[in-house]
N, C-alpha and C. Protein backbone atom coordinates (compact mmCIF):
# COMPACT_ATOMS: atom_id res chain seq x y z
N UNK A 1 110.56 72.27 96.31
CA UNK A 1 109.95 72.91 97.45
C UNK A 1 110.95 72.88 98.60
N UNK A 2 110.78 74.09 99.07
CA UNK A 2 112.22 73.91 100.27
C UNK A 2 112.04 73.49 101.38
N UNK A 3 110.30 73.75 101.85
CA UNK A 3 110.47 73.58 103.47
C UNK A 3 110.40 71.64 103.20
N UNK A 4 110.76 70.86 104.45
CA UNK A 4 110.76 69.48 104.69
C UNK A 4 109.42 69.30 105.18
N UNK A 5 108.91 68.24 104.44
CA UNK A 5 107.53 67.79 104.87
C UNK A 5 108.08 66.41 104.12
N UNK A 6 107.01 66.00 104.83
CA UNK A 6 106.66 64.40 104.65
C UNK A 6 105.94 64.53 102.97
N UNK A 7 106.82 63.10 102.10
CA UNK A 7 105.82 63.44 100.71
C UNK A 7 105.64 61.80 100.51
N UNK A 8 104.19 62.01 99.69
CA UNK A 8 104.01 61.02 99.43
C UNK A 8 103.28 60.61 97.84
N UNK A 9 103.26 59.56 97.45
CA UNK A 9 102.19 59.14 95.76
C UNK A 9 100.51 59.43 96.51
N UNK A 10 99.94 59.87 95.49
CA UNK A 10 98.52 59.83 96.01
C UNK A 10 98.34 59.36 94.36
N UNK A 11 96.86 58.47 94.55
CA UNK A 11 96.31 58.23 92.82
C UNK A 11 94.95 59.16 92.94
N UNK A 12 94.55 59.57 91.27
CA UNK A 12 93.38 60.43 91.58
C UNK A 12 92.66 59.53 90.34
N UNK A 13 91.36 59.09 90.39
CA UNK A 13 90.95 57.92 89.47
C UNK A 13 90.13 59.11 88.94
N UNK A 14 89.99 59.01 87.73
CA UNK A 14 88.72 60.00 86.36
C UNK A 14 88.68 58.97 85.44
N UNK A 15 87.47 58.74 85.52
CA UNK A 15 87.10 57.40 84.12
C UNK A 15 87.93 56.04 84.69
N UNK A 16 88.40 56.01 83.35
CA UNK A 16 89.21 54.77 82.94
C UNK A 16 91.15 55.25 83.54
N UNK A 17 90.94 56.31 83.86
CA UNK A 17 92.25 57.02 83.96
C UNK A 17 92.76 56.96 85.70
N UNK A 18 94.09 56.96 85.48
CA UNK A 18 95.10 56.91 87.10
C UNK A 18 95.88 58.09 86.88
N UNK A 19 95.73 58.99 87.78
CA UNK A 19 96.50 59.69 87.42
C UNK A 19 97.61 60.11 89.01
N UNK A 20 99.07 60.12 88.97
CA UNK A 20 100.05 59.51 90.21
C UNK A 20 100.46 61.52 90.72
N UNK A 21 100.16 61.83 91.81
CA UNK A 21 100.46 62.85 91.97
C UNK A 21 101.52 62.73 93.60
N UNK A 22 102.58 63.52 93.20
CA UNK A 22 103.49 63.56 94.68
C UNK A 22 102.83 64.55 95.34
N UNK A 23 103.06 64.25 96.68
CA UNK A 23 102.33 65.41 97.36
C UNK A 23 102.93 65.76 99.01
N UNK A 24 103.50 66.70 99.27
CA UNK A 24 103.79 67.17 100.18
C UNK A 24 102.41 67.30 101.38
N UNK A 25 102.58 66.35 102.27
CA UNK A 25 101.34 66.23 103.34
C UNK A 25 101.41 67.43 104.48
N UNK A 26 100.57 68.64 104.42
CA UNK A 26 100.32 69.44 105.44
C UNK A 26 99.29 69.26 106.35
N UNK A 27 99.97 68.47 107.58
CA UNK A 27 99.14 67.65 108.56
C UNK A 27 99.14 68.32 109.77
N UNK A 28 99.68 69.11 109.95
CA UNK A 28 99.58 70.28 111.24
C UNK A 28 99.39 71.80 111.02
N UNK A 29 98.86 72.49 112.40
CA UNK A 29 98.10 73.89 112.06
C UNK A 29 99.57 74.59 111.37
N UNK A 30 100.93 74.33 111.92
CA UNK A 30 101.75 75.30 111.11
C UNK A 30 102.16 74.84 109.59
N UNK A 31 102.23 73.26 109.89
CA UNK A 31 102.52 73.25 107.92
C UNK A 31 101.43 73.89 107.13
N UNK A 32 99.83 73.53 107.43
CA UNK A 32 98.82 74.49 106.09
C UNK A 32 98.61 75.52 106.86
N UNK A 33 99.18 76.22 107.69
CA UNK A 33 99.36 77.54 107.88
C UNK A 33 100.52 78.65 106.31
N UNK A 34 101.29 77.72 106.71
CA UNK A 34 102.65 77.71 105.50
C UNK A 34 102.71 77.67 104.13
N UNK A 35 101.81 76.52 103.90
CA UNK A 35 101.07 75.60 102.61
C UNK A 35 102.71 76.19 101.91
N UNK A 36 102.50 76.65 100.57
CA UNK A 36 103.18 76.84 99.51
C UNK A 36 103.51 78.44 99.48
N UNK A 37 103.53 78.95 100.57
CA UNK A 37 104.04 80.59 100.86
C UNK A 37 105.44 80.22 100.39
N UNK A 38 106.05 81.29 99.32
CA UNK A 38 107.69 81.83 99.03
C UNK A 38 108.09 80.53 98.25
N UNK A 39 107.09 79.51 97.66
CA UNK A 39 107.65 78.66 97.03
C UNK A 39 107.41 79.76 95.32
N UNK A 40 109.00 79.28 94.54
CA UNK A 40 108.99 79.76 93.80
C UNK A 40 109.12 79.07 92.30
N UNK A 41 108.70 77.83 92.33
CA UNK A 41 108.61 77.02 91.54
C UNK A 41 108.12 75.61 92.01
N UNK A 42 106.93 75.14 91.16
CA UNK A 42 106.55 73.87 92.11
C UNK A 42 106.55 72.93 90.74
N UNK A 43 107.31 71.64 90.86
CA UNK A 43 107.47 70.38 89.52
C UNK A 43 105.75 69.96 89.08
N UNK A 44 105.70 70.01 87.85
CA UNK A 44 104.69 69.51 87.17
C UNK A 44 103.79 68.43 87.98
N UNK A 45 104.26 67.66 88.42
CA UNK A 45 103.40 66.25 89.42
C UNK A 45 103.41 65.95 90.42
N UNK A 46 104.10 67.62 91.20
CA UNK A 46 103.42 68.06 92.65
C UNK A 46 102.91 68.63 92.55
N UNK A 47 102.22 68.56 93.96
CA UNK A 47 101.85 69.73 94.64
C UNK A 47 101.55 69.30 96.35
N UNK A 48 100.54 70.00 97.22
CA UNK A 48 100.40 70.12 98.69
C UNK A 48 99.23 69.66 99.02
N UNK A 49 99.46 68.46 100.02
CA UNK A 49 97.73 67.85 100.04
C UNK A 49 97.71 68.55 102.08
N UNK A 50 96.83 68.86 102.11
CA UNK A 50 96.23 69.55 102.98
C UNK A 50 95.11 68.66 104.13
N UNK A 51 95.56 68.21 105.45
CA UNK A 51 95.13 67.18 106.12
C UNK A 51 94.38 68.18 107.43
N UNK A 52 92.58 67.75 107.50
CA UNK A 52 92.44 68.45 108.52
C UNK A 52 91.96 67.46 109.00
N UNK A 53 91.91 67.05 110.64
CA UNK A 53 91.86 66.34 111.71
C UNK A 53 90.05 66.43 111.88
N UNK A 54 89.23 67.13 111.31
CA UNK A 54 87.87 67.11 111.05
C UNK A 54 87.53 68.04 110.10
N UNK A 55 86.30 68.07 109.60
CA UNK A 55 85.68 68.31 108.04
C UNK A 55 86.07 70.16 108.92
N UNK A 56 86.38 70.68 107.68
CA UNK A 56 86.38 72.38 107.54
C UNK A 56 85.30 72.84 107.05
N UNK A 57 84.93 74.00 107.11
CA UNK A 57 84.30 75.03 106.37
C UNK A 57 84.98 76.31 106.47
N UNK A 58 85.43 76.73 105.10
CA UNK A 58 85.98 78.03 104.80
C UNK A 58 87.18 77.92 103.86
N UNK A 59 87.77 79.12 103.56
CA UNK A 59 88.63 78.52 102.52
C UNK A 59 90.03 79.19 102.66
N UNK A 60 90.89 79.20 101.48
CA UNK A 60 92.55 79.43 101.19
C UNK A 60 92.12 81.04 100.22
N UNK A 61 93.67 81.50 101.22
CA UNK A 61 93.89 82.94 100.64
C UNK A 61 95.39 82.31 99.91
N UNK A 62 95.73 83.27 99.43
CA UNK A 62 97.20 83.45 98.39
C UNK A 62 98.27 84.31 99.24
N UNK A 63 98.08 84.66 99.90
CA UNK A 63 98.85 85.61 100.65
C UNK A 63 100.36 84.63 100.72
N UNK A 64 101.56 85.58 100.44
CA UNK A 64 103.19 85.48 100.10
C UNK A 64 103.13 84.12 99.23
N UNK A 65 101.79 84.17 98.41
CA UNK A 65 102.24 83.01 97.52
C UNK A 65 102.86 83.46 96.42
N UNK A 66 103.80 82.63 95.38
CA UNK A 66 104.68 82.99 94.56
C UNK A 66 103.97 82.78 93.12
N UNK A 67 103.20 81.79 93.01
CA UNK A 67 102.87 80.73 91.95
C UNK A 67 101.52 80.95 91.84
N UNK A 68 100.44 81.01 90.85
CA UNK A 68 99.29 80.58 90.16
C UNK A 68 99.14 78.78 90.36
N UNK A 69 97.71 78.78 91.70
CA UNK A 69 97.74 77.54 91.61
C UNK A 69 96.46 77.06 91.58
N UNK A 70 95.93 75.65 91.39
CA UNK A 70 94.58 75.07 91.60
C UNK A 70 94.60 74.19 92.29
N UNK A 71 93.21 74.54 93.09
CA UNK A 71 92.98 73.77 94.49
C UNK A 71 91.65 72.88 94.51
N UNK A 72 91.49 71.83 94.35
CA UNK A 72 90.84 70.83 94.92
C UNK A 72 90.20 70.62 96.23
N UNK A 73 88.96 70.80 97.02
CA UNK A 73 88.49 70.50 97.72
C UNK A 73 87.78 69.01 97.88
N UNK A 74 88.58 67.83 99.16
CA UNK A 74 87.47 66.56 99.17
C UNK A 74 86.63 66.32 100.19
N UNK A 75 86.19 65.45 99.92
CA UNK A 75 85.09 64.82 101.60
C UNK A 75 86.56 63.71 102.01
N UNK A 76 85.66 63.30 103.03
CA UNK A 76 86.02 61.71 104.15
C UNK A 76 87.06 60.67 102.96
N UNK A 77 86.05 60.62 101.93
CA UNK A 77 86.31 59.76 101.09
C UNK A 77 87.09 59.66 99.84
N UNK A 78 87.30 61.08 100.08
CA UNK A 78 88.58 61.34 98.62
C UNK A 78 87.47 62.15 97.35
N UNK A 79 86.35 62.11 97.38
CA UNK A 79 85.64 62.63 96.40
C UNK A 79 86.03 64.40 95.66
N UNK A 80 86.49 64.01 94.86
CA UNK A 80 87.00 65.92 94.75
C UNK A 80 85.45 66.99 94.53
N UNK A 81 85.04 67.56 95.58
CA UNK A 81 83.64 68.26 95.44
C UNK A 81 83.87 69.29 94.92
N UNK A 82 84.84 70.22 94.58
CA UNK A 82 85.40 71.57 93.93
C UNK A 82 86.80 71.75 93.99
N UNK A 83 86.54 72.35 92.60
CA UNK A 83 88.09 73.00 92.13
C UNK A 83 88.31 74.47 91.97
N UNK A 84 88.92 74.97 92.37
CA UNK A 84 89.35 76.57 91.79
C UNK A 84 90.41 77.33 91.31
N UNK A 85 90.44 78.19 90.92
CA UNK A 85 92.00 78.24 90.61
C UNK A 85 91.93 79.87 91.27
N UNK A 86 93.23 80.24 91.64
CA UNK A 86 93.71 80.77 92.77
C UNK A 86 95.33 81.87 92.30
N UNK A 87 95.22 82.95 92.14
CA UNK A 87 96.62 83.77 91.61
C UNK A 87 96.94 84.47 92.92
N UNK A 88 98.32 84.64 93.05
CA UNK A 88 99.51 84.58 93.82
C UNK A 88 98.94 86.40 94.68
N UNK A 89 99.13 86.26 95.59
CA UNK A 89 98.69 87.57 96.30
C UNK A 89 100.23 87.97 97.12
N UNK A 90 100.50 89.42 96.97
CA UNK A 90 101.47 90.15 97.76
C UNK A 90 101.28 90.85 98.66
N UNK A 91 100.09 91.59 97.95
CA UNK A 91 99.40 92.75 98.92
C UNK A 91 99.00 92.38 101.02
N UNK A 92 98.58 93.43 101.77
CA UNK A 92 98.40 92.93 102.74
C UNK A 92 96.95 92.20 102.84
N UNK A 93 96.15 92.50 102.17
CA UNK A 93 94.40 92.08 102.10
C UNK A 93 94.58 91.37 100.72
N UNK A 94 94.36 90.09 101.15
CA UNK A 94 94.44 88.98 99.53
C UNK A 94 92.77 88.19 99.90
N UNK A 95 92.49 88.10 98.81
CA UNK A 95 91.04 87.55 98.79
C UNK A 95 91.21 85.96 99.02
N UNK A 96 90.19 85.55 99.70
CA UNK A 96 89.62 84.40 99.86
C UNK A 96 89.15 83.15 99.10
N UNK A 97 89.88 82.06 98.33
CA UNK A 97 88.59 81.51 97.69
C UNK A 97 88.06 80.22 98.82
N UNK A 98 86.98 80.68 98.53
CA UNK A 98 86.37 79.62 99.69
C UNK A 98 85.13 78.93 98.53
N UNK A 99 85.21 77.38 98.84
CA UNK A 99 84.58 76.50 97.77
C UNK A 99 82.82 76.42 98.24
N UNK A 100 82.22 77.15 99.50
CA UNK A 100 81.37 76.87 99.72
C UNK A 100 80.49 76.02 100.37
N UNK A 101 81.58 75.22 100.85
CA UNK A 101 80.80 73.79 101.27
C UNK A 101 81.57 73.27 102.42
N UNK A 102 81.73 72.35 103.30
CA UNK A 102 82.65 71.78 104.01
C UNK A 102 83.67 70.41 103.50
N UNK A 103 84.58 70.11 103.87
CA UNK A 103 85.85 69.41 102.96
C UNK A 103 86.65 69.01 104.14
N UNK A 104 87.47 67.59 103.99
CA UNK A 104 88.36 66.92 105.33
C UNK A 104 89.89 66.97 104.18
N UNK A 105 90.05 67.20 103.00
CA UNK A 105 90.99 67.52 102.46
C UNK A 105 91.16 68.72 101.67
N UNK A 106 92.62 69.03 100.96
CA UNK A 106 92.52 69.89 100.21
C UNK A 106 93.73 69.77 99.28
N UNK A 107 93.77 69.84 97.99
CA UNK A 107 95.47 69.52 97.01
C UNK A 107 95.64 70.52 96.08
N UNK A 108 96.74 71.35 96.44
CA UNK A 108 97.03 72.48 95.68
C UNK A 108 97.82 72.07 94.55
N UNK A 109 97.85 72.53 93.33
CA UNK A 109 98.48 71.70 92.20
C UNK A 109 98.93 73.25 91.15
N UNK A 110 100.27 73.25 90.59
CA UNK A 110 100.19 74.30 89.63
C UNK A 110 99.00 74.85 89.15
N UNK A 111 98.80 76.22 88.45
CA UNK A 111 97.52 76.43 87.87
C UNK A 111 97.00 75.78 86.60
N UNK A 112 95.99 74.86 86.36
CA UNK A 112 95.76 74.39 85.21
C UNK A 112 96.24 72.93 85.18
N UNK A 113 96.96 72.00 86.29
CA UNK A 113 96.95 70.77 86.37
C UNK A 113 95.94 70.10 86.24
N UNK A 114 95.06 70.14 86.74
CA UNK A 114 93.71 69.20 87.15
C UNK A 114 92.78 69.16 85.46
N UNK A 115 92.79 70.41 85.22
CA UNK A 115 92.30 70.72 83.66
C UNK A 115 93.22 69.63 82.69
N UNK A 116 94.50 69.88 82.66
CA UNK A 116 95.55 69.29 81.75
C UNK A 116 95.06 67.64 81.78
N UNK A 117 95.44 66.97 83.21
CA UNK A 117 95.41 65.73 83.45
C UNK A 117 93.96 64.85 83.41
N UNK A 118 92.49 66.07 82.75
CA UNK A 118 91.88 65.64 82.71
C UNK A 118 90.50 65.25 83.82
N UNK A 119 91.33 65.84 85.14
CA UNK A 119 90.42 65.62 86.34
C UNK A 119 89.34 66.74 86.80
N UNK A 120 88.37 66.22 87.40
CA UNK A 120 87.02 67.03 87.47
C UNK A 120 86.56 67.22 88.67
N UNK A 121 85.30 67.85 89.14
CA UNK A 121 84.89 67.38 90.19
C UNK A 121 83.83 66.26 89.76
N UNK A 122 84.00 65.34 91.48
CA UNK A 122 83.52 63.87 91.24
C UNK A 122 84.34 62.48 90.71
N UNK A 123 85.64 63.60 90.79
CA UNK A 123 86.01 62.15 90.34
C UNK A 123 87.28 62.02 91.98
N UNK A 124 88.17 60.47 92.06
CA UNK A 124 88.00 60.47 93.52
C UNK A 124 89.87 60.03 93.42
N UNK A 125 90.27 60.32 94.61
CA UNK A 125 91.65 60.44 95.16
C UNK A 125 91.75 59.56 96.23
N UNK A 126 92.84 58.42 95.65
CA UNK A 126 93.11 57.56 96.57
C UNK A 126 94.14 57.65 97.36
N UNK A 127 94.54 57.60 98.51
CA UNK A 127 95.57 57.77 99.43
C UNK A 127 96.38 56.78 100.07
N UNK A 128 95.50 55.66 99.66
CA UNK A 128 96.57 54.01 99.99
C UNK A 128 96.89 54.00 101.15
């Protein structure tokens, strides 16, 4: 990933399972303004954790995204309440996925990570 952000380990617990994800922290309106726009390859055990300063309602477009990705919506507490998966928009009008609900995080991950590694909604993300 090219732009410089702060990265860090996050754990995401399912079952009996740990699973260690790097994550580029978008903690201001211009980094998840930015998120993963013109990235053109993202490593298997990243991706972009998404920090809002109070709970949201509404959701992520694709617009100048490069990559097929899946996005995770949490509460306060790390709980993952929805997942979606999300394809790369060029056009000027790119659709919306919005999870429906309100969320204080958000972790964008290649498309089909969360499936692969086994993780669901309900299961919970620790941040240490």
């Amino acid at each position: 990933m090219k732009n410089r952000m702060n990265k860090r380990m996050i754990k995401i617990l399912s079952g009996n399972w740990e699973t260690r994800l790097i994550v580029q922290v978008a903690d201001t309106e211009r980094k998840r303004e930015k998120g993963l726009m013109f990235v053109g390859k993202l490593p298997e055990n990243e991706g972009m954790l998404f920090v809002f300063t109070e709970k949201i309602y509404g959701g992520f477009w694709m617009k100048n995204t490069l990559i097929p990705l899946s996005i995770a919506f949490l509460d306060s507490d790390g709980e993952i309440l929805k997942i979606l998966h999300m394809e790369p928009c060029k056009e000027d009008i790119c659709p919306t996925y919005d999870p429906g609900l309100s969320y204080n995080y958000a972790i964008e991950v290649n498309l089909g990570w969360f499936g692969r590694n086994q993780i669901k909604e309900g299961d919970y993300v620790m941040f240490d």
